[in-house]
Protein backbone atom coordinates (compact mmCIF):
# COMPACT_ATOMS: atom_id res chain seq x y z
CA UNK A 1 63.25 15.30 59.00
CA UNK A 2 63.21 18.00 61.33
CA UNK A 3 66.69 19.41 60.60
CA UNK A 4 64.85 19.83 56.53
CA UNK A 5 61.87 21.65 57.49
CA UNK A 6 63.66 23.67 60.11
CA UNK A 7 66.28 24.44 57.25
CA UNK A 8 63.37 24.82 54.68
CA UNK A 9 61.77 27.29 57.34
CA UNK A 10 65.50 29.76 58.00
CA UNK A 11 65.66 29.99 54.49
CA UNK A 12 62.07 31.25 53.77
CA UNK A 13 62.47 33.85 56.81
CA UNK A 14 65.80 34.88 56.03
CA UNK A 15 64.71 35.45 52.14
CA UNK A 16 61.51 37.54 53.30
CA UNK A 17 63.80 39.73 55.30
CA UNK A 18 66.49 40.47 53.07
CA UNK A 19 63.99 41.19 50.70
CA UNK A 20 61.90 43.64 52.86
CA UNK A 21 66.01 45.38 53.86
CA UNK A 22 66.30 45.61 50.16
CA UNK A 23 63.56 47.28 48.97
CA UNK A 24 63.62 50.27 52.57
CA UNK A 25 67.18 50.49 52.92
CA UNK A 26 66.83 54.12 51.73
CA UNK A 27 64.63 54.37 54.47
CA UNK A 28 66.94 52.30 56.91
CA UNK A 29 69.83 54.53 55.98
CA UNK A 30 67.96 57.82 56.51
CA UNK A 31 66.38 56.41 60.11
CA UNK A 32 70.16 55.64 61.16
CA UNK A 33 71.53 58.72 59.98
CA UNK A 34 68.90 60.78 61.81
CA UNK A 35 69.74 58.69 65.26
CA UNK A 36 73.08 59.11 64.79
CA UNK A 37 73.14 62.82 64.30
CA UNK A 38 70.84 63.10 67.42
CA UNK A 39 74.11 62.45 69.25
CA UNK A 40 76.21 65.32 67.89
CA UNK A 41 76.48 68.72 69.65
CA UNK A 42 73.35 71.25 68.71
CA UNK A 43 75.47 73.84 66.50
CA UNK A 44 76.34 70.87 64.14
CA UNK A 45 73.76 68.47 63.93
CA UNK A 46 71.00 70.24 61.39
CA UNK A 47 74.21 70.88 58.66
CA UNK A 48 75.93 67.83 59.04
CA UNK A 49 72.73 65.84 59.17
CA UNK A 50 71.72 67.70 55.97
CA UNK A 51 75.09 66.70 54.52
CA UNK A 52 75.24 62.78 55.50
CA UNK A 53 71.68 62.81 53.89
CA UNK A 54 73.11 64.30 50.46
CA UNK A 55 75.92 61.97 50.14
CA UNK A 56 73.52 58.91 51.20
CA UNK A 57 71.14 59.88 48.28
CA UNK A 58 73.72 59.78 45.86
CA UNK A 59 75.24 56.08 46.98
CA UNK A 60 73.92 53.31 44.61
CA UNK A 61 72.76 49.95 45.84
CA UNK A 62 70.49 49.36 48.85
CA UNK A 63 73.37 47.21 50.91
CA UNK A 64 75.62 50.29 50.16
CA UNK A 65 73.49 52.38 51.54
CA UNK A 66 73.01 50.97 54.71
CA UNK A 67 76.76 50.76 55.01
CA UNK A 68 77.91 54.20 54.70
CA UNK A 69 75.44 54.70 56.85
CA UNK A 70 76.67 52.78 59.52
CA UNK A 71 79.75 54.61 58.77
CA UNK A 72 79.16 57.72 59.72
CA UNK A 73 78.97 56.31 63.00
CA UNK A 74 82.88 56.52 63.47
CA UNK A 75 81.93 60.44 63.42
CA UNK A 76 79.21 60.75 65.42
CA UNK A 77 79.61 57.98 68.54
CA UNK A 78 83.24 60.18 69.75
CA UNK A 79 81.72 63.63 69.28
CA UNK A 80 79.17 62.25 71.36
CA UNK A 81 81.60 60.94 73.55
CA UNK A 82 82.92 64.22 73.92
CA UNK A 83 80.20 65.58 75.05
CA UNK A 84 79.74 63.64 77.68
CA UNK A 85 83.29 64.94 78.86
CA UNK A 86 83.58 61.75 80.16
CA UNK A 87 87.43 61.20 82.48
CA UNK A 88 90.01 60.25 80.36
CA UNK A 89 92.09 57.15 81.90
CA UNK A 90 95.64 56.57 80.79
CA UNK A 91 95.30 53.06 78.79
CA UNK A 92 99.23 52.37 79.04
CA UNK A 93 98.93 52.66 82.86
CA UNK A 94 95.64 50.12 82.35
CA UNK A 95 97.16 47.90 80.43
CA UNK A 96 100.44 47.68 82.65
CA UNK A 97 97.94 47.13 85.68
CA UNK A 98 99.14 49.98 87.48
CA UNK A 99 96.19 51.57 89.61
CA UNK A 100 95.24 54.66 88.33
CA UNK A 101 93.17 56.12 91.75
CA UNK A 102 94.79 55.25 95.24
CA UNK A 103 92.77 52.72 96.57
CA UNK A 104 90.64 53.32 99.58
């Protein structure tokens, strides 16, 4: 009897949030694309934020949305990596186990 309600319960919940995803994912898909152009470099973000909001607009379907969204992510998570100027390790020598630093 449990199991029922429980399952009664899950599908309730998860029906009241897909709904509520549906009807702001306009909204959801702006919000990420703001946060994600917060992590570009200064001289680019106010254009290409400008741009990823354009081509959002234009994308039917509230799922889609929300996906291309999440998409420009594959632009915006290295150029933010890059500005970190974060070391660069050699993965062949990594994956061979070869120490990359002397050890101490």
């Amino acid at each position: 009897m449990n199991a029922t309600i429980w399952f009664f319960f899950s599908a309730i919940c998860g029906g009241l949030v897909f709904r509520l995803v549906y009807e702001r994912a306009e909204e959801i898909a702006f919000w990420l694309i703001r946060q994600q152009c917060k992590l570009l470099p200064d001289h680019e973000r106010d254009e290409t934020e400008a741009e990823w909001l354009s081509v959002i607009s234009e994308v039917n379907g509230g799922a889609w949305k929300i996906l291309n969204a999440f998409g420009f992510s594959s632009v915006s998570l290295p150029a933010y990596a890059r500005s970190l100027d974060l070391e660069r390790l050699p993965t062949d020598m990594n994956r061979l186990g070869i120490p990359i630093r002397p050890r101490d």
